[in-house]
PDB file of N, CA and C in Angstrom:
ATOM      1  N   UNK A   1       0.813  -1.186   0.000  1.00  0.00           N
ATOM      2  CA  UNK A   1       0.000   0.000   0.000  1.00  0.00           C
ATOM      3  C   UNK A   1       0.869   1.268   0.000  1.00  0.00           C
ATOM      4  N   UNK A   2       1.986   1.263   0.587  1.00  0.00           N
ATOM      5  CA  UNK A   2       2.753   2.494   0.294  1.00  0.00           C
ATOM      6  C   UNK A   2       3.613   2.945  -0.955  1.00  0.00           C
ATOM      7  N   UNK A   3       3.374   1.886  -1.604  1.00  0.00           N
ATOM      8  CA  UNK A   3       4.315   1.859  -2.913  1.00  0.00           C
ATOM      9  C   UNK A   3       2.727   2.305  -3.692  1.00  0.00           C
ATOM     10  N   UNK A   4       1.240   1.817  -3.686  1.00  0.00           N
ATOM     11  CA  UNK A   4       0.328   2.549  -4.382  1.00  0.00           C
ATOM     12  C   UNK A   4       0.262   4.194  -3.825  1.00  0.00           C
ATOM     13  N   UNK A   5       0.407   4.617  -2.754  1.00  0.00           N
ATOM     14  CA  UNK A   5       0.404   5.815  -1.986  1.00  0.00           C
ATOM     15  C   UNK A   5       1.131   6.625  -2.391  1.00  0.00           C
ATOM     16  N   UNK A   6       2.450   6.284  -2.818  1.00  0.00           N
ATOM     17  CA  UNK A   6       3.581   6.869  -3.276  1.00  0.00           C
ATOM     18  C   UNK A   6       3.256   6.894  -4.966  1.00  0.00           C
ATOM     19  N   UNK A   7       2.889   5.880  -5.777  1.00  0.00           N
ATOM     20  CA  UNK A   7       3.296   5.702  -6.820  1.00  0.00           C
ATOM     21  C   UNK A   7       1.905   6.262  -7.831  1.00  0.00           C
ATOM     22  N   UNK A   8       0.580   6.294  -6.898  1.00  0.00           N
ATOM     23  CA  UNK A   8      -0.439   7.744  -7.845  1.00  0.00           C
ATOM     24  C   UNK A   8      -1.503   8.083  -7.019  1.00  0.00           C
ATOM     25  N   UNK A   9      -1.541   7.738  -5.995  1.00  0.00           N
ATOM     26  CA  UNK A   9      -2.762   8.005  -4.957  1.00  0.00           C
ATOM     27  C   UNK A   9      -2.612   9.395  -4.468  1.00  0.00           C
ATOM     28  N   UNK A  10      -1.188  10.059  -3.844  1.00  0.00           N
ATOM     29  CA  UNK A  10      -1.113  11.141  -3.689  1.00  0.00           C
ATOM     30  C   UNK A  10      -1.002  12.022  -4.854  1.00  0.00           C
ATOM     31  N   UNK A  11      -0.586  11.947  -6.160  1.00  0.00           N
ATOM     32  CA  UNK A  11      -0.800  12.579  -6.876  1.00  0.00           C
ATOM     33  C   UNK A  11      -2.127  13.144  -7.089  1.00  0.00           C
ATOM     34  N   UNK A  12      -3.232  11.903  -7.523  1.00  0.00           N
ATOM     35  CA  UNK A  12      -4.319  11.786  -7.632  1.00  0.00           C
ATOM     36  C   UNK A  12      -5.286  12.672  -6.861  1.00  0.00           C
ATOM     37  N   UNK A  13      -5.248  12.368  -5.366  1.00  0.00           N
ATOM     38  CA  UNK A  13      -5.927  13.340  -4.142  1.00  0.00           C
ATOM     39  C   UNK A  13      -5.104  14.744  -4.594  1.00  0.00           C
ATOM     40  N   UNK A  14      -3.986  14.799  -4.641  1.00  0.00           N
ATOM     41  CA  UNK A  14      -3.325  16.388  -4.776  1.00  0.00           C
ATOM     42  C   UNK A  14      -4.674  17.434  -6.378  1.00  0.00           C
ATOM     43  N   UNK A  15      -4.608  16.306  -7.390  1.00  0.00           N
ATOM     44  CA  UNK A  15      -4.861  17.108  -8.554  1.00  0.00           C
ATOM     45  C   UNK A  15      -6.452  17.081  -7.820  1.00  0.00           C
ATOM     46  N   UNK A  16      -7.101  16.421  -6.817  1.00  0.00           N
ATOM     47  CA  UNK A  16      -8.560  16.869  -7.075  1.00  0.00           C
ATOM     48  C   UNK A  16      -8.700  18.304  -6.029  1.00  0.00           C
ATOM     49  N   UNK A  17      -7.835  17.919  -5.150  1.00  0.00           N
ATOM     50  CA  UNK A  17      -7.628  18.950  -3.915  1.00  0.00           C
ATOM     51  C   UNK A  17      -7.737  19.937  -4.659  1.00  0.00           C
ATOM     52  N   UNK A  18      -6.366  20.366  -5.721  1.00  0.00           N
ATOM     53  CA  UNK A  18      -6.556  21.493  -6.267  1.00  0.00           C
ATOM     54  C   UNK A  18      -7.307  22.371  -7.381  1.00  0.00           C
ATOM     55  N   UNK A  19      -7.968  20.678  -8.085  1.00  0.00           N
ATOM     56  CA  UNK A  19      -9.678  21.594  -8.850  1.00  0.00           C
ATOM     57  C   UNK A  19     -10.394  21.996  -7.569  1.00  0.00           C
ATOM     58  N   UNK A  20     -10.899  21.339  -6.929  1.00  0.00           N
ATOM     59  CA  UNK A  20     -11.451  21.807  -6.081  1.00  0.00           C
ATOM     60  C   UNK A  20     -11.109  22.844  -5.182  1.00  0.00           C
ATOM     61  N   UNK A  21     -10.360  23.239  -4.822  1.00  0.00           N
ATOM     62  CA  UNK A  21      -9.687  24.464  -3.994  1.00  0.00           C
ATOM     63  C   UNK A  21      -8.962  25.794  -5.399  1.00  0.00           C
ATOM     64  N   UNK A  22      -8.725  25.435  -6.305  1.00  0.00           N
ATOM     65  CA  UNK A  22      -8.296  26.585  -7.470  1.00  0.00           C
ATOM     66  C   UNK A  22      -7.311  27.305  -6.763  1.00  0.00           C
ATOM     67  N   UNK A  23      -5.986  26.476  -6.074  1.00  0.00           N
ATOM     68  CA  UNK A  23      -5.219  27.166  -5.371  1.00  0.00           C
ATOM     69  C   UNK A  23      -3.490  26.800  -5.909  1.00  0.00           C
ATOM     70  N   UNK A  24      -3.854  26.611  -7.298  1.00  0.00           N
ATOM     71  CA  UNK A  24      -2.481  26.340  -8.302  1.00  0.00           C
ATOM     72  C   UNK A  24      -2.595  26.378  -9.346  1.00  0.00           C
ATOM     73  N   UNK A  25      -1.484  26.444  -9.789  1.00  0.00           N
ATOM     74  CA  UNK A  25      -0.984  26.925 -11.987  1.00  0.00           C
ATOM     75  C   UNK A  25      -1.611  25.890 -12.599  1.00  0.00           C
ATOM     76  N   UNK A  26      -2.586  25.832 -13.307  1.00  0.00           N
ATOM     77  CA  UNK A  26      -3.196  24.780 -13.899  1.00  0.00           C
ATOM     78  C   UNK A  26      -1.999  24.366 -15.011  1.00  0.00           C
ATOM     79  N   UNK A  27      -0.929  25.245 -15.200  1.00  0.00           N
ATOM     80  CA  UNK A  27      -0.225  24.590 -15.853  1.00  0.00           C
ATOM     81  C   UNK A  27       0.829  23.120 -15.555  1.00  0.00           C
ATOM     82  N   UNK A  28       0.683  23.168 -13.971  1.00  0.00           N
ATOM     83  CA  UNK A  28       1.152  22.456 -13.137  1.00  0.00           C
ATOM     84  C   UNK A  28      -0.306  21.013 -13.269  1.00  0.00           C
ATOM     85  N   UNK A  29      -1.263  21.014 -13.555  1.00  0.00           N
ATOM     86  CA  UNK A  29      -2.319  20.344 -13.805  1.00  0.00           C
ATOM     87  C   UNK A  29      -2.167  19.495 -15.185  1.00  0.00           C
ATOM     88  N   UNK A  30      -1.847  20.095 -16.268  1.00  0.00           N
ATOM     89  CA  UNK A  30      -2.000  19.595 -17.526  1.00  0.00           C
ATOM     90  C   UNK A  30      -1.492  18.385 -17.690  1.00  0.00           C
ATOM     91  N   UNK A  31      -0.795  17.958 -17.191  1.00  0.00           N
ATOM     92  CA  UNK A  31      -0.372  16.317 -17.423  1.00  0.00           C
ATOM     93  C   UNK A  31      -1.419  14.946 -17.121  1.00  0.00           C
ATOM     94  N   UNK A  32      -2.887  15.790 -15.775  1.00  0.00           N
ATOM     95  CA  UNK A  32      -3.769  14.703 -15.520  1.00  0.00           C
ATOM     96  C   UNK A  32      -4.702  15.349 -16.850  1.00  0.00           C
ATOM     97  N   UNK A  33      -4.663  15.581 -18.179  1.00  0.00           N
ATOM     98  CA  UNK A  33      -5.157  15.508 -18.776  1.00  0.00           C
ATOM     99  C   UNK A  33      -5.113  15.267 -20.098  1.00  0.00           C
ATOM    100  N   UNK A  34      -3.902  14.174 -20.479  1.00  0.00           N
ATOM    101  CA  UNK A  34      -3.369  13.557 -21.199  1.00  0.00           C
ATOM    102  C   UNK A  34      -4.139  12.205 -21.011  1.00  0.00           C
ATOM    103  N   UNK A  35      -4.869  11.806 -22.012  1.00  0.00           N
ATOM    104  CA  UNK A  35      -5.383  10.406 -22.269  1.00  0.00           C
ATOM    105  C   UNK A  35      -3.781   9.251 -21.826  1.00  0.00           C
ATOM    106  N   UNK A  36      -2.789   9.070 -22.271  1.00  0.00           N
ATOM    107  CA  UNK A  36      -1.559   8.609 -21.528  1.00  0.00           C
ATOM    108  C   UNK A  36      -2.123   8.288 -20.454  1.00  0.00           C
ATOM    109  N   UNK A  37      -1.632   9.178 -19.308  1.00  0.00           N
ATOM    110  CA  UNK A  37      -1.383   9.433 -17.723  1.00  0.00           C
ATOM    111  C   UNK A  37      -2.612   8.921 -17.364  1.00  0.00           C
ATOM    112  N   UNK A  38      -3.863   9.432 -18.265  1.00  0.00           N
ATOM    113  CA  UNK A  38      -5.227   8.836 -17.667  1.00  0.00           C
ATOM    114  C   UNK A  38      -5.397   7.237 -17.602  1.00  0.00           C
ATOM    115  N   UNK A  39      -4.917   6.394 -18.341  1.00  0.00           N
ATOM    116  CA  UNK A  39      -4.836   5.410 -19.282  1.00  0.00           C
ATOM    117  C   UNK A  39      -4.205   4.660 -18.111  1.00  0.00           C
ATOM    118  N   UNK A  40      -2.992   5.308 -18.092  1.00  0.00           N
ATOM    119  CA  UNK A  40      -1.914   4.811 -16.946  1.00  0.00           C
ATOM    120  C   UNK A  40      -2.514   4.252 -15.454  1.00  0.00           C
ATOM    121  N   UNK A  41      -3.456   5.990 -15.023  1.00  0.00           N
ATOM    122  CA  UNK A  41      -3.923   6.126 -13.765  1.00  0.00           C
ATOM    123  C   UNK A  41      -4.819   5.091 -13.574  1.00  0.00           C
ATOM    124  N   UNK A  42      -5.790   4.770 -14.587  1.00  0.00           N
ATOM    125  CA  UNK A  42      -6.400   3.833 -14.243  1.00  0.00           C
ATOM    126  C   UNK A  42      -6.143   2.210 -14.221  1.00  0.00           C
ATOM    127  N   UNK A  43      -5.765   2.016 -15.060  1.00  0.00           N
ATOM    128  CA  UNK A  43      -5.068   0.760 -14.414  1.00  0.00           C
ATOM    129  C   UNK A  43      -4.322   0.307 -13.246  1.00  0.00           C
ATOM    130  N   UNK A  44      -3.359   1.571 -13.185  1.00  0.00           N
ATOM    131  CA  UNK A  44      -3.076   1.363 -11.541  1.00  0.00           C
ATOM    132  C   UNK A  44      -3.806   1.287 -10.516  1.00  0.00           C
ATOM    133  N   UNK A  45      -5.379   2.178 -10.564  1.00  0.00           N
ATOM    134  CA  UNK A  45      -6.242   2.033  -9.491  1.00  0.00           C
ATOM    135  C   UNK A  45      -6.770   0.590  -9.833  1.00  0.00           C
ATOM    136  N   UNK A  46      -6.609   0.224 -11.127  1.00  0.00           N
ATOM    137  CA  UNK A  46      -7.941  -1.127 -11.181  1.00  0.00           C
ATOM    138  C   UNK A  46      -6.874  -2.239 -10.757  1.00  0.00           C
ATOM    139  N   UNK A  47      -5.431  -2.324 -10.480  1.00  0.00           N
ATOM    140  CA  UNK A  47      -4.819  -3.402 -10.044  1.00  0.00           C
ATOM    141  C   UNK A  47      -4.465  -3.299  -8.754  1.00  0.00           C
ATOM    142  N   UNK A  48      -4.922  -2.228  -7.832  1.00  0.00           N
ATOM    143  CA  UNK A  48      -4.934  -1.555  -7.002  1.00  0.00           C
ATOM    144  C   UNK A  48      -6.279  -2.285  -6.624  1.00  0.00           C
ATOM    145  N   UNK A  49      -7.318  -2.185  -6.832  1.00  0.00           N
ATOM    146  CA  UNK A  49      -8.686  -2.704  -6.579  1.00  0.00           C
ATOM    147  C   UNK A  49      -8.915  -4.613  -6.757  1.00  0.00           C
ATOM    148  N   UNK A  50      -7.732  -4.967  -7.544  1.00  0.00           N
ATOM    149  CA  UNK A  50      -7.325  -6.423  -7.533  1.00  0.00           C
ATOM    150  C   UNK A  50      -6.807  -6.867  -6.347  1.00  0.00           C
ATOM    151  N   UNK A  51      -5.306  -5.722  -5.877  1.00  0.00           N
ATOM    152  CA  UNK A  51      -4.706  -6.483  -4.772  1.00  0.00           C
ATOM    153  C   UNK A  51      -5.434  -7.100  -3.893  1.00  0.00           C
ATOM    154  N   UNK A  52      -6.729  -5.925  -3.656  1.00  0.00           N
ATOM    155  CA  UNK A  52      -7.196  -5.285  -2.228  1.00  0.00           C
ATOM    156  C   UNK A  52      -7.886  -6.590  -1.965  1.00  0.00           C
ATOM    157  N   UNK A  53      -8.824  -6.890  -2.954  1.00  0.00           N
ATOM    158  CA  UNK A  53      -9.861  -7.762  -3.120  1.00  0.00           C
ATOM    159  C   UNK A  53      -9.165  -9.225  -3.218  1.00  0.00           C
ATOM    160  N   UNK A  54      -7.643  -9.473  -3.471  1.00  0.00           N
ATOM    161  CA  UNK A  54      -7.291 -11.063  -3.349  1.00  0.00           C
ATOM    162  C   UNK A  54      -7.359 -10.946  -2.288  1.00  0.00           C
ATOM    163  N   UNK A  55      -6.692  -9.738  -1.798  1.00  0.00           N
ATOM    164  CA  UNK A  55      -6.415 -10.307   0.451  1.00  0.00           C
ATOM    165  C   UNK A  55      -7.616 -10.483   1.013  1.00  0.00           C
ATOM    166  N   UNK A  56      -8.587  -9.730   0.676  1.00  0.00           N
ATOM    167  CA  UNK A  56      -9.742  -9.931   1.304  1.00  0.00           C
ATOM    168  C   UNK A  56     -10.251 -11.530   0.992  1.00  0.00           C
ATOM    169  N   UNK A  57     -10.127 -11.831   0.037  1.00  0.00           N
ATOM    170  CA  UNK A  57     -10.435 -12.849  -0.792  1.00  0.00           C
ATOM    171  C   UNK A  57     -10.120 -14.340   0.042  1.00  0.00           C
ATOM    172  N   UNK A  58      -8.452 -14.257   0.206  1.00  0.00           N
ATOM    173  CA  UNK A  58      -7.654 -15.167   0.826  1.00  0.00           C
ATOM    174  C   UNK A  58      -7.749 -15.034   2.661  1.00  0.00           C
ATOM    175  N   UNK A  59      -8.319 -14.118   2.737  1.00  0.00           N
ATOM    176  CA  UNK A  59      -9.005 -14.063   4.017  1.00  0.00           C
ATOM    177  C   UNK A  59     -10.255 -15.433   4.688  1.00  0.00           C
ATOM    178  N   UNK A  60     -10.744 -15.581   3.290  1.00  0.00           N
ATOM    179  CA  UNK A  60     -11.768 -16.320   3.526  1.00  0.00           C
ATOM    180  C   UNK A  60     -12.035 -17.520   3.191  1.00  0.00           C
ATOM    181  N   UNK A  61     -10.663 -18.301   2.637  1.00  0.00           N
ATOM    182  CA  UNK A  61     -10.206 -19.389   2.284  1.00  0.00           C
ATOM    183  C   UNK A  61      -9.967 -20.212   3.312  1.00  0.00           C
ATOM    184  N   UNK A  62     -10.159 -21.616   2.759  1.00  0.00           N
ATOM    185  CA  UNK A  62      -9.849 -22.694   4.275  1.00  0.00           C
ATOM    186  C   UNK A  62      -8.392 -22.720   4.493  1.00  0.00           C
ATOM    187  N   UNK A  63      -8.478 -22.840   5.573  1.00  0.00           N
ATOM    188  CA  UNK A  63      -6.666 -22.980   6.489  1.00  0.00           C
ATOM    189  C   UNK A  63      -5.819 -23.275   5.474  1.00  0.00           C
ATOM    190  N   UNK A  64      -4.937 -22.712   5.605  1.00  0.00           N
ATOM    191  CA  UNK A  64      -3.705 -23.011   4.982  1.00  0.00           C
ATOM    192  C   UNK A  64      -3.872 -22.890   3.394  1.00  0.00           C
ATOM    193  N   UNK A  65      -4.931 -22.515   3.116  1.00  0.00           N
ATOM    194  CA  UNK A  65      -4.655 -22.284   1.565  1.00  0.00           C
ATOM    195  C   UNK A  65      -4.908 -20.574   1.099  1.00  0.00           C
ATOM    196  N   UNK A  66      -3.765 -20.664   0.144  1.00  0.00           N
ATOM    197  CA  UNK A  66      -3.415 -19.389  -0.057  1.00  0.00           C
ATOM    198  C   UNK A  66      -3.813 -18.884  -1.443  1.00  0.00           C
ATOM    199  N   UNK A  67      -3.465 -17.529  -2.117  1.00  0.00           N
ATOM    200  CA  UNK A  67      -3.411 -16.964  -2.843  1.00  0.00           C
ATOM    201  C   UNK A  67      -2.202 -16.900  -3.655  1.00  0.00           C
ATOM    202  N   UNK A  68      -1.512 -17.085  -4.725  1.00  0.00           N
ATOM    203  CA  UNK A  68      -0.197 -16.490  -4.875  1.00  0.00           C
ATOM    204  C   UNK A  68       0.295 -16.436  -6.527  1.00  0.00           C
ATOM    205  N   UNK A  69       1.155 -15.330  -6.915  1.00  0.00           N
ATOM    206  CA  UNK A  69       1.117 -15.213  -7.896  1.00  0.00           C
ATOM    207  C   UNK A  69       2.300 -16.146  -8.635  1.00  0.00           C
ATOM    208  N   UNK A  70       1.779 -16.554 -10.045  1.00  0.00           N
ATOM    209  CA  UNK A  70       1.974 -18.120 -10.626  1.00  0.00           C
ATOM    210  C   UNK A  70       3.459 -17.943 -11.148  1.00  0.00           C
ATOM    211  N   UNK A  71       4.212 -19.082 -10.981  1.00  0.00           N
ATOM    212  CA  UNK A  71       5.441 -19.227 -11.608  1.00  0.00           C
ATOM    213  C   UNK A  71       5.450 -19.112 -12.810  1.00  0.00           C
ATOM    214  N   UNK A  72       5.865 -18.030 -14.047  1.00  0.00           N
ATOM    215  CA  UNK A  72       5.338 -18.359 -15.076  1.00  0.00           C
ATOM    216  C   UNK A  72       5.936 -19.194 -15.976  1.00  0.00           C
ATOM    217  N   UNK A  73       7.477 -19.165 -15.104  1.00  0.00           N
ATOM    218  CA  UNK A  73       8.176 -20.846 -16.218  1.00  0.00           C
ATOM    219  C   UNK A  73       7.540 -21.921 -16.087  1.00  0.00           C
ATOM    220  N   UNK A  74       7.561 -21.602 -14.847  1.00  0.00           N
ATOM    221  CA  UNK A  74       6.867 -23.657 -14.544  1.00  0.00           C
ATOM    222  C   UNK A  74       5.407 -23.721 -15.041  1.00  0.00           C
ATOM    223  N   UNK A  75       4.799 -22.104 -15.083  1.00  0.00           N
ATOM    224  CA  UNK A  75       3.171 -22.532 -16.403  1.00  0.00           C
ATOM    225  C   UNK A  75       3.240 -21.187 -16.876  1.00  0.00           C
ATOM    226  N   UNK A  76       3.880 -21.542 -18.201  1.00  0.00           N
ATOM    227  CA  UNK A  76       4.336 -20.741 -19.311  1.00  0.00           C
ATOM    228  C   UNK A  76       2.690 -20.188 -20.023  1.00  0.00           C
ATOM    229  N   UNK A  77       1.812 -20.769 -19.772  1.00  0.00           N
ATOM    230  CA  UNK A  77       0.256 -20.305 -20.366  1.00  0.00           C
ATOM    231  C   UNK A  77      -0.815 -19.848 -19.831  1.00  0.00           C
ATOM    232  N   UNK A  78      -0.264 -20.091 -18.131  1.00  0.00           N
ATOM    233  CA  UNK A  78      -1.432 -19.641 -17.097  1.00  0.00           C
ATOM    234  C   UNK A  78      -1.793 -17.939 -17.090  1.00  0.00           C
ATOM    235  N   UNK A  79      -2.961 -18.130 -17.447  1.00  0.00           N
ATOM    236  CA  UNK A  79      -3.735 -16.567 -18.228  1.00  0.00           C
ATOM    237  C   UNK A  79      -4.415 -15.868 -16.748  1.00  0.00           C
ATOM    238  N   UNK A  80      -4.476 -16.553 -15.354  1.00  0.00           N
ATOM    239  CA  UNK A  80      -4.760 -16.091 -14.582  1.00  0.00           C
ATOM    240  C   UNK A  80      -3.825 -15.032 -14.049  1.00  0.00           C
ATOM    241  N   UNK A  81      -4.237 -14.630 -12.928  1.00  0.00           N
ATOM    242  CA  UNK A  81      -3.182 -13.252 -12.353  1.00  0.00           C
ATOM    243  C   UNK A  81      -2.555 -14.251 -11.129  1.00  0.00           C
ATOM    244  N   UNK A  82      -3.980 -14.808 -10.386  1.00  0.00           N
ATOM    245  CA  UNK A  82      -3.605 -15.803  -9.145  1.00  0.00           C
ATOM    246  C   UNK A  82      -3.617 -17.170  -9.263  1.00  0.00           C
ATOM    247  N   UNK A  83      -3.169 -17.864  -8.131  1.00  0.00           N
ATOM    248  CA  UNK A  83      -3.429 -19.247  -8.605  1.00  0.00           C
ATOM    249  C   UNK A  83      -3.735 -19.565  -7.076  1.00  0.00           C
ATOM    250  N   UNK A  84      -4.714 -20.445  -6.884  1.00  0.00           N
ATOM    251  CA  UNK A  84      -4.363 -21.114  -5.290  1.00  0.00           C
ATOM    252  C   UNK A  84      -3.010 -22.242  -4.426  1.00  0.00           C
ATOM    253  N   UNK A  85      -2.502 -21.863  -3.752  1.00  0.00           N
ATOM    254  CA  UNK A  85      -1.513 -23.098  -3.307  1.00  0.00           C
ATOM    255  C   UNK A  85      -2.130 -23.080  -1.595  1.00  0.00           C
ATOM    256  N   UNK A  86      -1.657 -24.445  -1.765  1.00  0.00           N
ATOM    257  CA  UNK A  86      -1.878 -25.070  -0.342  1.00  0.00           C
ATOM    258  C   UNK A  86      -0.922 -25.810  -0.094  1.00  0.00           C
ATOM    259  N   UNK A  87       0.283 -25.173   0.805  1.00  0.00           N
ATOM    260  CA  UNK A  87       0.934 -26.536   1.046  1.00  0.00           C
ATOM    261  C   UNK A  87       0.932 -27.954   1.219  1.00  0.00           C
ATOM    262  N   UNK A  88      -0.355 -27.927   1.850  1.00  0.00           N
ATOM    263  CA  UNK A  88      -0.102 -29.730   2.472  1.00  0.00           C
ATOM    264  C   UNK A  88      -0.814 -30.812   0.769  1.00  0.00           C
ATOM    265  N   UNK A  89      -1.220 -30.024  -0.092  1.00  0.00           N
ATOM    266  CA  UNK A  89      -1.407 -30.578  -1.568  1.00  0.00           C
ATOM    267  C   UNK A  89      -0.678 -30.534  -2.651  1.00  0.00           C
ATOM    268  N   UNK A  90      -0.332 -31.712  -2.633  1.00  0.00           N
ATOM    269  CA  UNK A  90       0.488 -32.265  -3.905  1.00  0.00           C
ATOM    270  C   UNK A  90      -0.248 -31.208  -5.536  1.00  0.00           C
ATOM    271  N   UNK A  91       0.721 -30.659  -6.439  1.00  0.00           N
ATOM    272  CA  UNK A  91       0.504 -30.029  -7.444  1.00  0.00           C
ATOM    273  C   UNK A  91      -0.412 -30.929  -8.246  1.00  0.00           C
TER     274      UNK A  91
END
């Protein structure tokens, strides 16, 4: 969460703070209005809205089985993001 905090969340709250307050150089603004950056921003919130929702997710899984993201040598085709592991089960 501090690497999303750091990496567009404070940006994000900063540019609404300051439509809303009109208390800076909108030239200092023009970059959140590049289809790019927008493009960018959102995906980061929507994988941002992934993390949140595996932990919650793996919260509610039986003992010992987890969430985790897939080796992709050992499955060179797996199209998922997560995969389940459980230690005490054989692959």
């Amino acid at each position: 969460m501090e690497e999303t905090r750091a990496k567009w969340q404070n940006e994000l709250a900063s540019f609404r703070n300051t439509l809303e307050h009109q208390d800076t150089d909108p030239e200092q603004l023009m970059k959140s209005y590049e289809s790019d950056y927008i493009e960018w921003l959102f995906l980061e919130v929507w994988n941002t809205i992934v993390d949140l929702m595996s932990v919650l997710l793996e919260s509610r899984l039986a003992d010992r089985t987890k969430l985790g993201l897939p080796d992709l040598e050992k499955y060179p085709n797996w199209n998922n993001r997560f995969m389940f592991y459980n230690p005490g089960l054989a692959e």
